[in-house]
C-alpha atoms as a PDB file:
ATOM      1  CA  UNK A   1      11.366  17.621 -25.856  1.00  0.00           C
ATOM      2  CA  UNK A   2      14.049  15.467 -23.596  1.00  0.00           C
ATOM      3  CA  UNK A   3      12.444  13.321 -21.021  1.00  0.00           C
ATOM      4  CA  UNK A   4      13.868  12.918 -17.820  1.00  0.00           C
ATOM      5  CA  UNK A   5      16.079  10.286 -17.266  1.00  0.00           C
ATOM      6  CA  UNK A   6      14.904   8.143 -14.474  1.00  0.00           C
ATOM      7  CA  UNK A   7      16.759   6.998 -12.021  1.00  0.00           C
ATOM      8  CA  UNK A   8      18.145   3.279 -12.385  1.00  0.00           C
ATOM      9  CA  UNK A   9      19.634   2.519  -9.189  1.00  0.00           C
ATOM     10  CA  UNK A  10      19.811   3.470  -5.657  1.00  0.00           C
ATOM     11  CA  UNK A  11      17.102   4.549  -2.543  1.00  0.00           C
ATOM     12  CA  UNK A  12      14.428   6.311  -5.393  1.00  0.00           C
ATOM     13  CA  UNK A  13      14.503   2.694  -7.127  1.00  0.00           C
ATOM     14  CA  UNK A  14      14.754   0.304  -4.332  1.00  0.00           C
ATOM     15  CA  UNK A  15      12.836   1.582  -1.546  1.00  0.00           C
ATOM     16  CA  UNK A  16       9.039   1.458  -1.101  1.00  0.00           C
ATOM     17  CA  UNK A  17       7.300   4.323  -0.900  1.00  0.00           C
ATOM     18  CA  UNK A  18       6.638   3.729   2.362  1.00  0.00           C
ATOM     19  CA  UNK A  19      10.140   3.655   3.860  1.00  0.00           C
ATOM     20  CA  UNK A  20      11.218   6.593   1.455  1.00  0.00           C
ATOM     21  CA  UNK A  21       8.021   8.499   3.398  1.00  0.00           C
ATOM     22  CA  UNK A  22       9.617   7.405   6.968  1.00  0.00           C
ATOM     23  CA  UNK A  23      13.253   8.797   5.957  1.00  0.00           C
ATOM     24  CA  UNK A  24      11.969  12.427   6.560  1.00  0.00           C
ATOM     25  CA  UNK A  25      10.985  12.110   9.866  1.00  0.00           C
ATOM     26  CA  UNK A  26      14.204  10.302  10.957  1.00  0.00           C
ATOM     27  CA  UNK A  27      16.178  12.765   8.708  1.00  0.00           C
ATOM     28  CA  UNK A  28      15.019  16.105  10.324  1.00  0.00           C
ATOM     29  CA  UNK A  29      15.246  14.620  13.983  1.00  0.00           C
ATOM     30  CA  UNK A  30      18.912  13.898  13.544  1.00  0.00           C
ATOM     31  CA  UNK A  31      20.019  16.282  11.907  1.00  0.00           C
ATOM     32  CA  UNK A  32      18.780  18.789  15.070  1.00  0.00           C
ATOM     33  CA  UNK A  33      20.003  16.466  17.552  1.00  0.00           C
ATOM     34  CA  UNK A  34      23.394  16.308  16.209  1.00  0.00           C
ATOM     35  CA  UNK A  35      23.826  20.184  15.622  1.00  0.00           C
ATOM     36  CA  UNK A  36      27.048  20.301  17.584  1.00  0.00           C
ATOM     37  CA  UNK A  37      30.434  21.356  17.108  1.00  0.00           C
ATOM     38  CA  UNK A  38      32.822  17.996  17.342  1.00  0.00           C
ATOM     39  CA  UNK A  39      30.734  15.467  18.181  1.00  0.00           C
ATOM     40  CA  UNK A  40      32.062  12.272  19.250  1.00  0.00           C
ATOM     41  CA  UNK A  41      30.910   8.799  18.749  1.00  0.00           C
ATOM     42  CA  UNK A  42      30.443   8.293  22.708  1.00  0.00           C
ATOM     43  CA  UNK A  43      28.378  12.141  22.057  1.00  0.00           C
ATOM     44  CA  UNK A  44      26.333  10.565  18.696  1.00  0.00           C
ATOM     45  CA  UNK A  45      25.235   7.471  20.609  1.00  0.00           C
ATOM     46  CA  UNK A  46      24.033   9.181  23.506  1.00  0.00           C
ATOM     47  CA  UNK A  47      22.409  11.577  21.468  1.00  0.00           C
ATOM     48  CA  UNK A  48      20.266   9.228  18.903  1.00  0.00           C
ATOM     49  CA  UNK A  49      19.414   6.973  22.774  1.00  0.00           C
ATOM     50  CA  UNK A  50      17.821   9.769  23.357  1.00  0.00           C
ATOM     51  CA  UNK A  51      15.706   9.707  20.317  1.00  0.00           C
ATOM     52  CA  UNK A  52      14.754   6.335  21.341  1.00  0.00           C
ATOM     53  CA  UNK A  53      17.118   4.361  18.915  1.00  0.00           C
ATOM     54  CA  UNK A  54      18.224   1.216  19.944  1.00  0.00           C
ATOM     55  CA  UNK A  55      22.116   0.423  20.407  1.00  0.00           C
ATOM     56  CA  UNK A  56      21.505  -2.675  18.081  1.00  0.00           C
ATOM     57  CA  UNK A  57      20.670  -0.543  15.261  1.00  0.00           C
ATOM     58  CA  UNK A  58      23.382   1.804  15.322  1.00  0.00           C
ATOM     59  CA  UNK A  59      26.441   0.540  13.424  1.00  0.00           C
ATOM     60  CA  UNK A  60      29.823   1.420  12.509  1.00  0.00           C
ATOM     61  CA  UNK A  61      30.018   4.219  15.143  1.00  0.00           C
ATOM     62  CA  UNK A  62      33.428   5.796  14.693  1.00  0.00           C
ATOM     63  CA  UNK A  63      35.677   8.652  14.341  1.00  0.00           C
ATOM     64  CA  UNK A  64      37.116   9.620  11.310  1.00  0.00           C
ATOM     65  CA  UNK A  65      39.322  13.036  11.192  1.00  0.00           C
ATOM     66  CA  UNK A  66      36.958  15.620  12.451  1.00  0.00           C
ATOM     67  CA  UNK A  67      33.885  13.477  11.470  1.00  0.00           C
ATOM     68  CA  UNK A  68      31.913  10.568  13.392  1.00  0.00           C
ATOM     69  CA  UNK A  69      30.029   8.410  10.794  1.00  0.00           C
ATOM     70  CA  UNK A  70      27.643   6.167  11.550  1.00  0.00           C
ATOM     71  CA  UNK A  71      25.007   4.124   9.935  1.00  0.00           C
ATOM     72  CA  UNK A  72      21.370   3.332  11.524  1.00  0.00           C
ATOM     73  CA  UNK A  73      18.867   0.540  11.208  1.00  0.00           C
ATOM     74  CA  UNK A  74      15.515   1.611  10.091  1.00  0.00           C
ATOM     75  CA  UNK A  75      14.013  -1.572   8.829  1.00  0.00           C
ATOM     76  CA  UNK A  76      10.499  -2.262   9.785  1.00  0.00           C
ATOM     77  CA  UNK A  77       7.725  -4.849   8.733  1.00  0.00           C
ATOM     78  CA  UNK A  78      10.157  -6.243   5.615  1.00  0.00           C
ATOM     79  CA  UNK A  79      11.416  -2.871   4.377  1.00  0.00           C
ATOM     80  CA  UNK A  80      14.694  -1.876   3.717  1.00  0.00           C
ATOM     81  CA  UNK A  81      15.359   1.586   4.868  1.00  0.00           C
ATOM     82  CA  UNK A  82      18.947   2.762   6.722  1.00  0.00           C
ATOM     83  CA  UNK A  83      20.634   6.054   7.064  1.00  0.00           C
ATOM     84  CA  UNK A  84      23.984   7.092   6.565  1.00  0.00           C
ATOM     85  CA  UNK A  85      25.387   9.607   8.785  1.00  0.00           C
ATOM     86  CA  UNK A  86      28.226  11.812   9.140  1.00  0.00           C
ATOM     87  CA  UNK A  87      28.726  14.923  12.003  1.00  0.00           C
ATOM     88  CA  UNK A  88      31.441  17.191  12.543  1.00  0.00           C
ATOM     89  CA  UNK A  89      31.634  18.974   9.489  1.00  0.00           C
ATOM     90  CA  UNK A  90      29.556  22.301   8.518  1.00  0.00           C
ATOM     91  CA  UNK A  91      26.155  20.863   9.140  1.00  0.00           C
ATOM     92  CA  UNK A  92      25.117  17.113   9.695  1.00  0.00           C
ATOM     93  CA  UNK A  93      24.702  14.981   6.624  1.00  0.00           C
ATOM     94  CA  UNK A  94      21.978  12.320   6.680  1.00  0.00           C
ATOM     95  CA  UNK A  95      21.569   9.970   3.217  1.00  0.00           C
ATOM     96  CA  UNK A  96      19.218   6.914   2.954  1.00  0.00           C
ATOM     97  CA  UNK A  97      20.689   3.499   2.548  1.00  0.00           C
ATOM     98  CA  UNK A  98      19.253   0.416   1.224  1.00  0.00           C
ATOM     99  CA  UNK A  99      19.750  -2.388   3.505  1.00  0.00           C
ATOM    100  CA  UNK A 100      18.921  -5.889   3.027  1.00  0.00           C
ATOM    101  CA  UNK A 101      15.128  -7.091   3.457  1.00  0.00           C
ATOM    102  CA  UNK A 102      16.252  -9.734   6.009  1.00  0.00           C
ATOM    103  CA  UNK A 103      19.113 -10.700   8.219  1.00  0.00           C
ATOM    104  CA  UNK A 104      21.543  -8.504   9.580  1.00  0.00           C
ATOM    105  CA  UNK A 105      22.374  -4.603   8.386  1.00  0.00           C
ATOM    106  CA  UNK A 106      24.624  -4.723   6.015  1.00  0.00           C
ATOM    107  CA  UNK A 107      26.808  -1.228   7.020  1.00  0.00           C
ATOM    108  CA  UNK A 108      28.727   0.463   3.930  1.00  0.00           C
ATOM    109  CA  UNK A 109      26.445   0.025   1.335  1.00  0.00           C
ATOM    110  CA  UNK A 110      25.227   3.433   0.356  1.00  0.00           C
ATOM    111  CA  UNK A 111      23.038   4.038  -2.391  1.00  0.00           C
ATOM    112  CA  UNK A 112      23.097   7.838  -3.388  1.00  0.00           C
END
């Protein structure tokens, strides 16, 4: 019998099990907001506003080929949880990100 090899690195690792609960939520709420055909950055931010998310935790909005990519702030209470975004293509893409514990986001450092 071959055991499963467990992952070393990465969001299944290095976030708590609480945060990996919250990405869900978060997840499934942006992926229906941003459902749209072209979306632009101006589009994105207006759109995840009106989720309730803060300007200060969205972060490297921008436009890249037929794509806007962003990254979101999801820290609470110490943990470490971010998203990684990307609209424009076939359907929205959504992957969790660990960010730092403490100071400021630290953009562009996926963890898939």
């Amino acid at each position: 019998m071959v055991e499963p090899m467990m992952p070393t690195a990465g969001p299944a690792v290095e976030l708590n099990a609480r945060d990996w609960c919250a990405s869900s939520p978060h997840e499934q709420r942006i992926y229906v907001a941003l459902r749209s055909d072209g979306p632009t950055p101006a589009m994105v931010r207006a759109a995840l506003n009106g989720l309730g998310y803060l300007d200060e935790h969205i972060h490297d909005l921008k436009k890249s080929g037929a794509t806007t990519q962003f990254f979101l702030d999801l820290r609470e209470n110490g943990g470490r949880l971010g998203l990684e975004g990307s609209v424009g293509g076939e359907e929205p893409v959504m992957d969790k990100v660990v960010a730092p514990a403490t100071g400021p986001f630290a953009a562009g450092r996926s963890q898939h």
